[in-house]
C-alpha atoms as a PDB file:
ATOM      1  CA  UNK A   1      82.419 109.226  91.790  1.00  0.00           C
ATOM      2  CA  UNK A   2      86.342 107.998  92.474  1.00  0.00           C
ATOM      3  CA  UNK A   3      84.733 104.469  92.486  1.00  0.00           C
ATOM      4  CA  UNK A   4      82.719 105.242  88.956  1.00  0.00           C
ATOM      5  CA  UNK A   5      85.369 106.348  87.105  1.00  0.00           C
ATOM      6  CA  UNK A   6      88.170 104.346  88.700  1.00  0.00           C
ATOM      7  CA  UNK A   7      90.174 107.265  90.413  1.00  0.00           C
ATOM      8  CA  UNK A   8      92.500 105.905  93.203  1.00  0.00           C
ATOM      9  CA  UNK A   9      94.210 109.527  93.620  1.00  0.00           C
ATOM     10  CA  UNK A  10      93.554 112.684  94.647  1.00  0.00           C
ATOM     11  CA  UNK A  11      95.865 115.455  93.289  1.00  0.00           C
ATOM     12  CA  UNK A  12      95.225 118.457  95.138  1.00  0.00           C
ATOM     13  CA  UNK A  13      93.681 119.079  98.416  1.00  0.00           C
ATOM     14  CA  UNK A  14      92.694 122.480  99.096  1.00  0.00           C
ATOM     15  CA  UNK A  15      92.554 122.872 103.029  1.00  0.00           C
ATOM     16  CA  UNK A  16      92.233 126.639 103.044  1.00  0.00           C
ATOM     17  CA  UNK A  17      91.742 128.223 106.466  1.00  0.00           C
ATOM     18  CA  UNK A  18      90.967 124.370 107.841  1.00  0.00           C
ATOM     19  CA  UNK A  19      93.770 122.835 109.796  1.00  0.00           C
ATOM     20  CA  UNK A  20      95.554 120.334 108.409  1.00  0.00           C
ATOM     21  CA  UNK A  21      94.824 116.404 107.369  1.00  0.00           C
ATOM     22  CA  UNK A  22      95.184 114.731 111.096  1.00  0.00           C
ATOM     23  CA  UNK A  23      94.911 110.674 111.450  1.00  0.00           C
ATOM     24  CA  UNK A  24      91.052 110.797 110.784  1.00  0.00           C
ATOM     25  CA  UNK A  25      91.259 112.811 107.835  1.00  0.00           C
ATOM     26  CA  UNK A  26      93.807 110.656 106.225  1.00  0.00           C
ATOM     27  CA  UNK A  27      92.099 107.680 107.123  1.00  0.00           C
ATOM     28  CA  UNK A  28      89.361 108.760 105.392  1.00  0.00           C
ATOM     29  CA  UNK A  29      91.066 109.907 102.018  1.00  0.00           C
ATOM     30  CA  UNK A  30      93.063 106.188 102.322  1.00  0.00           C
ATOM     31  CA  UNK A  31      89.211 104.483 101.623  1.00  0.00           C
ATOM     32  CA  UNK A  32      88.786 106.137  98.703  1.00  0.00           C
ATOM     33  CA  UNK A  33      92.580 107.316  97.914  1.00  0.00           C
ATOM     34  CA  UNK A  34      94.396 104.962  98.271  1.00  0.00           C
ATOM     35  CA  UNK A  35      96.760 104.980  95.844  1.00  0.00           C
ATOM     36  CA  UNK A  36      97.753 108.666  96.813  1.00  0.00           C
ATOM     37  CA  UNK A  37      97.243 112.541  97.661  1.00  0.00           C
ATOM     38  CA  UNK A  38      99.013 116.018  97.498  1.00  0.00           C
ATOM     39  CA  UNK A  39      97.489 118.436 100.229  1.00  0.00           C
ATOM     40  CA  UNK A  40      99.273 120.798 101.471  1.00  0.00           C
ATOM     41  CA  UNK A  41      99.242 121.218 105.471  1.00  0.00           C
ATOM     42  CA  UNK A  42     101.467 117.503 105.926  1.00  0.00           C
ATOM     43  CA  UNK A  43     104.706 117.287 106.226  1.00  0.00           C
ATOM     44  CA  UNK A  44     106.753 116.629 103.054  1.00  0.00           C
ATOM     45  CA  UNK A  45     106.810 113.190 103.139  1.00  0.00           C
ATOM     46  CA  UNK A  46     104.751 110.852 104.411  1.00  0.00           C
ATOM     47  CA  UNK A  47     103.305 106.688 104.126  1.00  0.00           C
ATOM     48  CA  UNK A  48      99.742 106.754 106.164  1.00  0.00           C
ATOM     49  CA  UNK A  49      99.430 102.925 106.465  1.00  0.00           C
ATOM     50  CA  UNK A  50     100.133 101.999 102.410  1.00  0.00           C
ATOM     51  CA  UNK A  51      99.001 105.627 100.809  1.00  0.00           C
ATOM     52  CA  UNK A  52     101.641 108.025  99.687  1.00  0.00           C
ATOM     53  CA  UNK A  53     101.335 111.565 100.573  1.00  0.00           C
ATOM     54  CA  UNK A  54     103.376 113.937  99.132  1.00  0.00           C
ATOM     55  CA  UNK A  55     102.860 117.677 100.670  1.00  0.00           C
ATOM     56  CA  UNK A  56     102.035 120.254  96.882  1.00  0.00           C
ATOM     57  CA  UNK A  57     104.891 122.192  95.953  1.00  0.00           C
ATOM     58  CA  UNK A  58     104.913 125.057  94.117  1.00  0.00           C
ATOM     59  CA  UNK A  59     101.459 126.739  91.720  1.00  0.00           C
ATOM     60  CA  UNK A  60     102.989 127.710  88.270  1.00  0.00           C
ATOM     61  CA  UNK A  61     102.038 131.250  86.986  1.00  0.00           C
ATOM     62  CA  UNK A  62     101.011 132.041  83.601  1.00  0.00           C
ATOM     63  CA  UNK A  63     104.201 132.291  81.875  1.00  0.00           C
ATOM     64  CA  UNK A  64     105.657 128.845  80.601  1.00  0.00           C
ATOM     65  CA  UNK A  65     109.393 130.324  80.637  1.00  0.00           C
ATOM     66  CA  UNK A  66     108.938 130.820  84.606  1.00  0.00           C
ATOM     67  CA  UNK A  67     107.047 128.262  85.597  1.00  0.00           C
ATOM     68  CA  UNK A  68     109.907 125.945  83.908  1.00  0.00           C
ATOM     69  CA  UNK A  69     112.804 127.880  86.007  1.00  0.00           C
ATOM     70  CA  UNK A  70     110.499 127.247  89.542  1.00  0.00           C
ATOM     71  CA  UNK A  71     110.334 123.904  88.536  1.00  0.00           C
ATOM     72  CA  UNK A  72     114.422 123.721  87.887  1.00  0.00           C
ATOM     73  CA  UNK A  73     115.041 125.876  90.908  1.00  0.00           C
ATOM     74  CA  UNK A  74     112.600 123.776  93.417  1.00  0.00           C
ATOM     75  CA  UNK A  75     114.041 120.553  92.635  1.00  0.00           C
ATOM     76  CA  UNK A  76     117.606 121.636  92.835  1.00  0.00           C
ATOM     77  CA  UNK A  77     117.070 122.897  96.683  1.00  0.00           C
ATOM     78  CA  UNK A  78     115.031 119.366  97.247  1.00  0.00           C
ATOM     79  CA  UNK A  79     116.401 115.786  98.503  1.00  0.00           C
ATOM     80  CA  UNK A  80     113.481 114.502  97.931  1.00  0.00           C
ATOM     81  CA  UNK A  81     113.408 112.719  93.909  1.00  0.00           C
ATOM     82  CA  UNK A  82     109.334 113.457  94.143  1.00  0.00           C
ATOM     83  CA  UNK A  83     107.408 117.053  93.088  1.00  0.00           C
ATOM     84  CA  UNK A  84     104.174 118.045  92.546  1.00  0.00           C
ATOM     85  CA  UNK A  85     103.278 121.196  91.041  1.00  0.00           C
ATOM     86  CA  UNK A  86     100.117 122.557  89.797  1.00  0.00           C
ATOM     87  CA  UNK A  87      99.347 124.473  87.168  1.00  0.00           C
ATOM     88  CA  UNK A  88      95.284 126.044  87.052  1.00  0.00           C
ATOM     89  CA  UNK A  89      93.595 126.711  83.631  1.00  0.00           C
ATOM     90  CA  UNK A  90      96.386 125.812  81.388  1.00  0.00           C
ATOM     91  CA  UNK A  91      96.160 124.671  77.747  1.00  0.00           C
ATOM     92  CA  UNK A  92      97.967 121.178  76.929  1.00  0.00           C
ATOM     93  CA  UNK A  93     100.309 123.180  74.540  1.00  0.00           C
ATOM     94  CA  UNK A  94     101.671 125.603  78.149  1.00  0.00           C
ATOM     95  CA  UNK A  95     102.025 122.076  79.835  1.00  0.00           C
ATOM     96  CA  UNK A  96     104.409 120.757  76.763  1.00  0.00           C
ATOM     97  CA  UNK A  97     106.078 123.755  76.654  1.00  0.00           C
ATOM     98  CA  UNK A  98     106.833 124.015  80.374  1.00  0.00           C
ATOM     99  CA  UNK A  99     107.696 120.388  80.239  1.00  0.00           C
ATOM    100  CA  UNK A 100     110.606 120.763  77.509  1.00  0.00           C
ATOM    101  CA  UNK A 101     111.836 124.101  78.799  1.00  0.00           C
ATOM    102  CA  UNK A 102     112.308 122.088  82.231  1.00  0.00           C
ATOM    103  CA  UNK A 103     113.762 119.342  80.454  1.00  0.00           C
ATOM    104  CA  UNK A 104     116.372 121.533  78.421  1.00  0.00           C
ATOM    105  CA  UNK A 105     117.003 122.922  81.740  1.00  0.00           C
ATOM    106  CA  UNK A 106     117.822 119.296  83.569  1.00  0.00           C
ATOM    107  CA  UNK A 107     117.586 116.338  81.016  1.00  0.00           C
ATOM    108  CA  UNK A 108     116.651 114.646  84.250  1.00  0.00           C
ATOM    109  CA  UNK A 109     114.021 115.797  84.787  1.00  0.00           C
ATOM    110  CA  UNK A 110     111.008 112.902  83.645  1.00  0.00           C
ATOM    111  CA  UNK A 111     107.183 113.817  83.742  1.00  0.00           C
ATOM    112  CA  UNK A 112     105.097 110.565  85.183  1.00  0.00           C
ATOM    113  CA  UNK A 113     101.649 110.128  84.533  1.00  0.00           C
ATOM    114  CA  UNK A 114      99.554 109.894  88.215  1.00  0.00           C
ATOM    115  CA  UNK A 115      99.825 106.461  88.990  1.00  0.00           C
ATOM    116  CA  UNK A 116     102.992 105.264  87.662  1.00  0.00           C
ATOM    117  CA  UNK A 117     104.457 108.451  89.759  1.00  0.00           C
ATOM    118  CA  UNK A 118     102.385 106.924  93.174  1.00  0.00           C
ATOM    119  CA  UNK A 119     103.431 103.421  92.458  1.00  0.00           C
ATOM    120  CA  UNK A 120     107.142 104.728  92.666  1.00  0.00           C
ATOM    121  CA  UNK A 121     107.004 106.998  95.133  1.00  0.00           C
ATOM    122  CA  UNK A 122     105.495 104.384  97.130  1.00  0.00           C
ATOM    123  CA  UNK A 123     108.383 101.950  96.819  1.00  0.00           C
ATOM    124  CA  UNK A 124     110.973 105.088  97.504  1.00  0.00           C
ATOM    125  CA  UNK A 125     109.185 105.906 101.004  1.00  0.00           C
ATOM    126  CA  UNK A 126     108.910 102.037 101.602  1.00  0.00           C
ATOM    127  CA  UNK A 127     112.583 101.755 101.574  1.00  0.00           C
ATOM    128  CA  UNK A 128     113.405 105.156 103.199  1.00  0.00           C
ATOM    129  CA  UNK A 129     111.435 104.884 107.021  1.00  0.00           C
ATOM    130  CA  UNK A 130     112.669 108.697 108.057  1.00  0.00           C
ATOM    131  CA  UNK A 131     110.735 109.901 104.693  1.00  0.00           C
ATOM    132  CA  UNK A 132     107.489 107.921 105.147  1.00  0.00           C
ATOM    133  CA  UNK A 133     107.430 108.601 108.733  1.00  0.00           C
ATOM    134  CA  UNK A 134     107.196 112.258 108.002  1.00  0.00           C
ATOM    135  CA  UNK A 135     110.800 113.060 109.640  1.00  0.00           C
ATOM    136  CA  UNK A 136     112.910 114.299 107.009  1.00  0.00           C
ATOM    137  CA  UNK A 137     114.103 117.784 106.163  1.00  0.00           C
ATOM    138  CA  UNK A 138     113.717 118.200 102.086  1.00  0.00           C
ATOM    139  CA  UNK A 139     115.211 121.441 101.881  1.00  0.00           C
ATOM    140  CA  UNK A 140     119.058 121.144 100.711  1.00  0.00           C
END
């Protein structure tokens, strides 16, 4: 299906009650991934051979107002320039108005469509080894 319709990321990886991605299971994902993947039992950062992975942050509740302050709040206590949040079930209209309540918050802030976002968090682990090694401490 990735191949059919193109798709060289995957945005969320639900482990569950599995154990983490280990070497295998990220080789795997990089054959059909390879231009990126959020799951959540990694370390923050990481570059597996050319693939970004960047651990999920934060799910967004209901409320567009709150989900716009987690966003504000969780990338003022991060180093790293790169989040992903998800957001289940939501109308376009909650993701514009999240996205300009964030923005009002931090005119900084700058939504990224998938692979644009990949391409240039690629380049920032490329050129910082502790961050695509896996060895950094994000939390300010």
């Amino acid at each position: 299906m990735y191949a059919r319709w193109g798709i060289t990321i995957t945005g969320f990886i639900i482990d569950g009650y599995a154990p983490g991605l280990n070497k295998d299971g990220l080789d795997c994902y990089a054959k059909f991934s390879p231009n990126g993947i959020v799951p959540q039992k990694i370390p923050a950062t990481l570059l597996h051979g050319d693939m970004p992975v960047l651990r999920a942050s934060y799910d967004l509740g209901d409320n567009a107002e709150q989900a716009a302050r987690v966003i504000v709040e969780r990338i003022a206590k991060r180093s790293v320039p790169f989040h992903w949040f998800r957001g289940i079930l939501k109308s376009p209209d909650w993701y514009i108005d999240v996205y300009n309540r964030a923005r009002a918050a931090n005119p900084k802030i700058e939504l990224l469509d998938a692979p644009t976002y990949f391409e240039l968090y690629r380049a920032w682990l490329k050129s910082n080894p502790q961050a695509a090694a896996g060895k950094i401490d994000c939390e300010r």
